[in-house]
Protein backbone atom coordinates (compact mmCIF):
# COMPACT_ATOMS: atom_id res chain seq x y z
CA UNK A 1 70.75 -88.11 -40.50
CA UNK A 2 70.79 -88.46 -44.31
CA UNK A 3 68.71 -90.22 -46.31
CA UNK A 4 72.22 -92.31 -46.97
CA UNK A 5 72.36 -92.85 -43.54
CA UNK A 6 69.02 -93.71 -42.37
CA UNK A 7 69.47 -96.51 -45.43
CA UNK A 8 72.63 -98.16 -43.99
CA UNK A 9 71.03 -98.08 -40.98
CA UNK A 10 67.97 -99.60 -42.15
CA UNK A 11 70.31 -102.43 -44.13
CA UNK A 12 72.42 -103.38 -40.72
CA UNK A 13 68.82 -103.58 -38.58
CA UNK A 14 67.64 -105.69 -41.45
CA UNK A 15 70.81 -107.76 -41.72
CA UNK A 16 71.11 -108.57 -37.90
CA UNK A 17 66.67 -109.05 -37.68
CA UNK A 18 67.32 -111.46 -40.60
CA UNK A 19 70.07 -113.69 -38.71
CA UNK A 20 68.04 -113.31 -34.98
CA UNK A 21 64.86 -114.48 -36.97
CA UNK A 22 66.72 -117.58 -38.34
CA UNK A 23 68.08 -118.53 -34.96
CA UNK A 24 71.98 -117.32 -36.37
CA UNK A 25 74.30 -116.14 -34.29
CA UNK A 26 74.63 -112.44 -34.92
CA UNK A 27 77.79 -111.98 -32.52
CA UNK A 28 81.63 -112.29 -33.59
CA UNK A 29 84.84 -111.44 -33.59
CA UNK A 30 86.82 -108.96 -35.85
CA UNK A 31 90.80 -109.63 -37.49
CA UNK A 32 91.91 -108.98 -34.34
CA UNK A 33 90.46 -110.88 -32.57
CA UNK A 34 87.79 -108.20 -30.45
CA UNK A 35 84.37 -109.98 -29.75
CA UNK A 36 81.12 -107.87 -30.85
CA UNK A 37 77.50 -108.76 -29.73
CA UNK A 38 75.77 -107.20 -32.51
CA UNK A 39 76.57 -106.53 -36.23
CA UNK A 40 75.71 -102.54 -35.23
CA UNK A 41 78.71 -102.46 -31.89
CA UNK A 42 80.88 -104.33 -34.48
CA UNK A 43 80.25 -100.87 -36.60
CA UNK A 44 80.28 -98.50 -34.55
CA UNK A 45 83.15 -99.72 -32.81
CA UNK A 46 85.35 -99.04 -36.31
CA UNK A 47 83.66 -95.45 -37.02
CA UNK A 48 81.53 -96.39 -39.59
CA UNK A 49 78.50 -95.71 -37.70
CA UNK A 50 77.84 -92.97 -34.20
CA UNK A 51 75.14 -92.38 -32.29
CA UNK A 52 72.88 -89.94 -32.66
CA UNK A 53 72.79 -87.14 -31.59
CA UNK A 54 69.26 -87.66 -30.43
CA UNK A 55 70.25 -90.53 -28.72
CA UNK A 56 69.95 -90.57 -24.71
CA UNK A 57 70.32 -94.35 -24.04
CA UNK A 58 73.13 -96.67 -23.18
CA UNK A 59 76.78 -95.87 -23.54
CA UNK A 60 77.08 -99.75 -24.61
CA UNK A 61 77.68 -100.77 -27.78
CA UNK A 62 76.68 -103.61 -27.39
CA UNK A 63 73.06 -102.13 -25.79
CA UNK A 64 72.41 -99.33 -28.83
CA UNK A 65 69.65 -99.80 -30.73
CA UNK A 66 70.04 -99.24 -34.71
CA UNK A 67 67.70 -96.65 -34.51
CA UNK A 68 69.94 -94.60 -32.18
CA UNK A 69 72.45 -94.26 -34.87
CA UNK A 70 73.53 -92.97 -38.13
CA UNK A 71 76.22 -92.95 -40.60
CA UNK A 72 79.90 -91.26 -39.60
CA UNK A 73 81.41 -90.32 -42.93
CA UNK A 74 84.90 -90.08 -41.92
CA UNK A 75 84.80 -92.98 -40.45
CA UNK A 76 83.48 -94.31 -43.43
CA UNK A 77 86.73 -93.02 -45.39
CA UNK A 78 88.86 -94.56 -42.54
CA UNK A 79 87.30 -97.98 -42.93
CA UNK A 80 87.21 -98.22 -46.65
CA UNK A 81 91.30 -96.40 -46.75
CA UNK A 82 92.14 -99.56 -44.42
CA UNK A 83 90.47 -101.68 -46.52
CA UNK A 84 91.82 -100.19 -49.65
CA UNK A 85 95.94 -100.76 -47.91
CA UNK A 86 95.09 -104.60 -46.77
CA UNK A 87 94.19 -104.95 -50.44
CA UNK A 88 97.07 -103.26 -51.85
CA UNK A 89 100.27 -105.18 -49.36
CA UNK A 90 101.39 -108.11 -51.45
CA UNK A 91 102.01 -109.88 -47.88
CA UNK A 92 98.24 -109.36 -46.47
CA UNK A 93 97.04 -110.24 -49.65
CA UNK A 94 99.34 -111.98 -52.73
CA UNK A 95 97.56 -111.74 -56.36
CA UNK A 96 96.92 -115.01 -56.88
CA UNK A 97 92.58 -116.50 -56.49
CA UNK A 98 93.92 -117.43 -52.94
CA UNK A 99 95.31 -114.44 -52.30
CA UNK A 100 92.15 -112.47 -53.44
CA UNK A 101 89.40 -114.58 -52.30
CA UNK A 102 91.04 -114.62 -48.46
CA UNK A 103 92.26 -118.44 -48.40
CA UNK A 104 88.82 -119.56 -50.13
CA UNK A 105 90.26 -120.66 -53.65
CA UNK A 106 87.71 -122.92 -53.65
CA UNK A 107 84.26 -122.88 -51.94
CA UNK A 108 80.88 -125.60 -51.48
CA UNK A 109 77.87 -125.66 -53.04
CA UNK A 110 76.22 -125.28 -49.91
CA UNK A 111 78.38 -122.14 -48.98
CA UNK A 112 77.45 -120.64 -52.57
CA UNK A 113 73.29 -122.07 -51.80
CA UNK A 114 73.53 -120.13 -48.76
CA UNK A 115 75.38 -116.92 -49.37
CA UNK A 116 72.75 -116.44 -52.68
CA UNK A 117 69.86 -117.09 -50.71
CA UNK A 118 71.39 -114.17 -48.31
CA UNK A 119 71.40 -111.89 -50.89
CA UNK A 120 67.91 -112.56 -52.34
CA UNK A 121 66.95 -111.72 -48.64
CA UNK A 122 68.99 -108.83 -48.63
CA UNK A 123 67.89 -107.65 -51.83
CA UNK A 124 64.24 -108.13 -50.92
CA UNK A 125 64.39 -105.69 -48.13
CA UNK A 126 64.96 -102.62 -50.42
């Protein structure tokens, strides 16, 4: 693995031990609806991350540690090329604030108090 790698990796163990720590859910669905129990089968389930190579434990996704896996840089590309077309089709996403903030035009104070204190936490980590 990379040193790239081993920091994403590092970054989705610290995201999901953040949420398990303060009693969050840390499973959830994706656009289409397909349920995940971790942050890490939610990625490797879209190609952004693979096992290792090294790895000789469960075939779950849902069961794979996040030290048992590492980057995948094409599915990397894949991920952020979807990403890059949802953003681009005026009907998934008009340019208007709606339209770029994903329906959320206009947001709390305590969404905004808790997705800053999520990335002080975040940021802290590095």
């Amino acid at each position: 693995m990379s040193h790239g790698a081993d920091q994403n990796a590092v970054i989705v163990k610290a995201v999901q031990d953040n949420l398990s720590e303060s009693k969050q859910e840390i499973h959830g669905s994706d656009s289409n609806g397909k349920k995940y129990k971790t942050i890490t089968a939610m990625w490797l389930s879209q190609g952004v991350l693979q096992k290792a190579s090294s790895s000789k434990r469960s075939n779950s996704e849902d069961e794979i540690k996040n030290d048992e896996v590492g980057l995948c840089k094409s599915g990397r590309r894949e991920w952020y090329s979807k990403s890059r077309d949802y953003w681009d089709d005026e009907d998934t996403c008009p340019a208007t604030v709606n339209g770029m903030l994903g329906g959320f035009a206009s947001i709390s104070n305590i969404d905004l108090a808790a997705s800053k204190q999520f990335l002080l936490d975040l940021t802290s980590i590095r």
